[in-house]
N, C-alpha and C. Protein backbone atom coordinates (compact mmCIF):
# COMPACT_ATOMS: atom_id res chain seq x y z
N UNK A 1 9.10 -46.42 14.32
CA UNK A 1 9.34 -45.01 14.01
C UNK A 1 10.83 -44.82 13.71
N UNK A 2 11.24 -44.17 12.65
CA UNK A 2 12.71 -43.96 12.43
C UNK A 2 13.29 -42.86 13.26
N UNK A 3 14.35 -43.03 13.37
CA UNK A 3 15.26 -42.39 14.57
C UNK A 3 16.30 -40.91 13.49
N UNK A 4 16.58 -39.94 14.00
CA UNK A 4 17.28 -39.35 13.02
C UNK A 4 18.47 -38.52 13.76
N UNK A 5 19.93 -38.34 13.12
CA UNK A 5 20.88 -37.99 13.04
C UNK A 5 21.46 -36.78 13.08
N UNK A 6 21.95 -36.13 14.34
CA UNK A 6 22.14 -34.98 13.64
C UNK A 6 23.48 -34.82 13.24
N UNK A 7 23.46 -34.03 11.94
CA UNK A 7 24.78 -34.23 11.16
C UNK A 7 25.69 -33.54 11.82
N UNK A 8 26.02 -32.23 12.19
CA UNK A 8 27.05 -31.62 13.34
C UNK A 8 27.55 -32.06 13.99
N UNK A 9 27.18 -32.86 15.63
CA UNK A 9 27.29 -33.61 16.73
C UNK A 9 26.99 -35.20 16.49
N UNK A 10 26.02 -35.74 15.73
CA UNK A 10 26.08 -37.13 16.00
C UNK A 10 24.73 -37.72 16.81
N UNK A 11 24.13 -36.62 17.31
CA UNK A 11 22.85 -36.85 18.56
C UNK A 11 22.20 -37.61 17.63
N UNK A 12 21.41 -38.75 18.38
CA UNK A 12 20.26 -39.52 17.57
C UNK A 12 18.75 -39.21 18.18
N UNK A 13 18.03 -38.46 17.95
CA UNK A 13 16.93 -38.32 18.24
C UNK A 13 15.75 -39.50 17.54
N UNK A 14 15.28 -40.40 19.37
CA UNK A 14 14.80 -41.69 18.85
C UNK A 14 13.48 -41.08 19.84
N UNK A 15 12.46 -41.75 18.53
CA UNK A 15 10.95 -41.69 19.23
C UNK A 15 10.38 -41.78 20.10
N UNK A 16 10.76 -43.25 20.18
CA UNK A 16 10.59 -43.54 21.31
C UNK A 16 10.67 -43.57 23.02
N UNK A 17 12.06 -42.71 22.84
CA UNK A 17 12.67 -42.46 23.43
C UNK A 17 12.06 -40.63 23.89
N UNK A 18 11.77 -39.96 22.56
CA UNK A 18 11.61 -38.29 22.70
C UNK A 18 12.60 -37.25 23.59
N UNK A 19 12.41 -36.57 23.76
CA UNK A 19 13.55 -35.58 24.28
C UNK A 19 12.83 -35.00 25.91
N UNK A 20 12.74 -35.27 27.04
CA UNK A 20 12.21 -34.85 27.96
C UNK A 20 12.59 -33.66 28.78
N UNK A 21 13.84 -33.22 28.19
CA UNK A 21 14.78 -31.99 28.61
C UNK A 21 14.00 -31.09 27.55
N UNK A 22 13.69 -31.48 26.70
CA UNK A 22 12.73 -30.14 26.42
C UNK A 22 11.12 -30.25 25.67
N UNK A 23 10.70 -30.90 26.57
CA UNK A 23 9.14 -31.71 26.82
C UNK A 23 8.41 -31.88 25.67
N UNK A 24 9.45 -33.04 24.89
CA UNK A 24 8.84 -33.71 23.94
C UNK A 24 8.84 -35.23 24.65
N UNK A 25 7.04 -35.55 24.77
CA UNK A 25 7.14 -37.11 25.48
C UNK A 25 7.21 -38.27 24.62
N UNK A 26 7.92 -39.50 25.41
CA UNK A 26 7.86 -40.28 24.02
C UNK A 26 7.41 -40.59 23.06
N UNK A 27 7.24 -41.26 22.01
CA UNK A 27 6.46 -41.83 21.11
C UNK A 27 6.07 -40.98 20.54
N UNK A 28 6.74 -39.68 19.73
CA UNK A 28 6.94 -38.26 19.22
C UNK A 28 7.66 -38.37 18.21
N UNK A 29 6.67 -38.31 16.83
CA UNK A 29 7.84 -39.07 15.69
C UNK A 29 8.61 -37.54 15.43
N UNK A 30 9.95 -37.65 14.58
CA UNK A 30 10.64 -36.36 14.49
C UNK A 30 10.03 -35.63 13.59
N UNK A 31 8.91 -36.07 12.74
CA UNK A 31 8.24 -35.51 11.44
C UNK A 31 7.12 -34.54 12.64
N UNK A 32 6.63 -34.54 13.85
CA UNK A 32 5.71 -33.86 14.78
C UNK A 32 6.27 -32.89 16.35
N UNK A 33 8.03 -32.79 15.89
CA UNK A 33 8.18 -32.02 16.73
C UNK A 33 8.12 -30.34 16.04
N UNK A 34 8.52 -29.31 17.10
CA UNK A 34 7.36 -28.14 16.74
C UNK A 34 8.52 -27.64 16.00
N UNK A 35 8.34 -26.83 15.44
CA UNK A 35 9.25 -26.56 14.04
C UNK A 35 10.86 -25.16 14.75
N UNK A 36 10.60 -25.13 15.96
CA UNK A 36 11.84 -24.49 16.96
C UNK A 36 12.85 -25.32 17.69
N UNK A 37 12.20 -26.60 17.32
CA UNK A 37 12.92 -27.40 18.16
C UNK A 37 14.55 -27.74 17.64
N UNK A 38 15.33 -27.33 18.75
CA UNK A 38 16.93 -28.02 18.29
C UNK A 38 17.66 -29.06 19.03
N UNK A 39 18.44 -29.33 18.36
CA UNK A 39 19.33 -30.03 18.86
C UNK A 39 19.63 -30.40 20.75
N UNK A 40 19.22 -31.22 21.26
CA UNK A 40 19.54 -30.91 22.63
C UNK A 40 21.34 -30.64 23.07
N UNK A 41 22.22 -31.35 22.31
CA UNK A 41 23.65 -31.40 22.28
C UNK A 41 23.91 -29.93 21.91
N UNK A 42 24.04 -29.80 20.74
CA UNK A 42 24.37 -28.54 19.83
C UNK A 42 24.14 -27.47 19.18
N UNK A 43 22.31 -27.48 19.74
CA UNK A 43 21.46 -26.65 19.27
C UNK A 43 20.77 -26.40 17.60
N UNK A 44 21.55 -27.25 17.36
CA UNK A 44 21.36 -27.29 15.79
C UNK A 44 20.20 -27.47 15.26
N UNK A 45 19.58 -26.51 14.24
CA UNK A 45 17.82 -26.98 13.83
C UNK A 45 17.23 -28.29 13.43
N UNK A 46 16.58 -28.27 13.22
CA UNK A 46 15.56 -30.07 12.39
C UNK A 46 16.45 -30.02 11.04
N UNK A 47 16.30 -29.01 10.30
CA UNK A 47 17.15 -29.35 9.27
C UNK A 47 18.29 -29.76 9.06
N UNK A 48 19.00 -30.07 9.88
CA UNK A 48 20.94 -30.02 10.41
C UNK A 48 20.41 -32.09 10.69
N UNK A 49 19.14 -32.48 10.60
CA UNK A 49 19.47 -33.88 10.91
C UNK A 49 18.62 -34.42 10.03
N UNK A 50 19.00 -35.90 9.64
CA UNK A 50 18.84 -36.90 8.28
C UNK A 50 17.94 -37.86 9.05
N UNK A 51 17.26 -38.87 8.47
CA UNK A 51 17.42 -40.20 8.75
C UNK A 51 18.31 -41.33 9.30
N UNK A 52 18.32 -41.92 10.20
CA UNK A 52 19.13 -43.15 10.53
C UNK A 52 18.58 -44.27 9.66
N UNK A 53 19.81 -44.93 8.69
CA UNK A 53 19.47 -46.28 8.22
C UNK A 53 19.33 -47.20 9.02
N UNK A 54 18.49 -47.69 9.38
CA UNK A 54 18.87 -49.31 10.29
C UNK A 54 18.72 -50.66 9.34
């Protein structure tokens, strides 16, 4: 699952990993979180973050 960037702060929101501070459980690709969800760092929307190249 690709991991993605947020451009503001830098946060990497990884799948596998998911966000549990605001009860997304792992293995939660970023294309299926709920469309309010921000930034845990900076609050910043889904749109404010890219893809990570690996």
């Amino acid at each position: 699952m690709k991991k993605y960037i947020c451009i503001p702060c830098g946060y990497i929101y990884d799948p596998e990993i998911g966000d549990s501070d605001n009860g997304i459980p792992p293995g939660t690709p970023f294309e299926e979180l709920p469309e309010d969800w921000a930034c845990p760092w900076c609050g910043a929307p889904k749109e404010d973050f890219e893809p990570v190249e690996e």
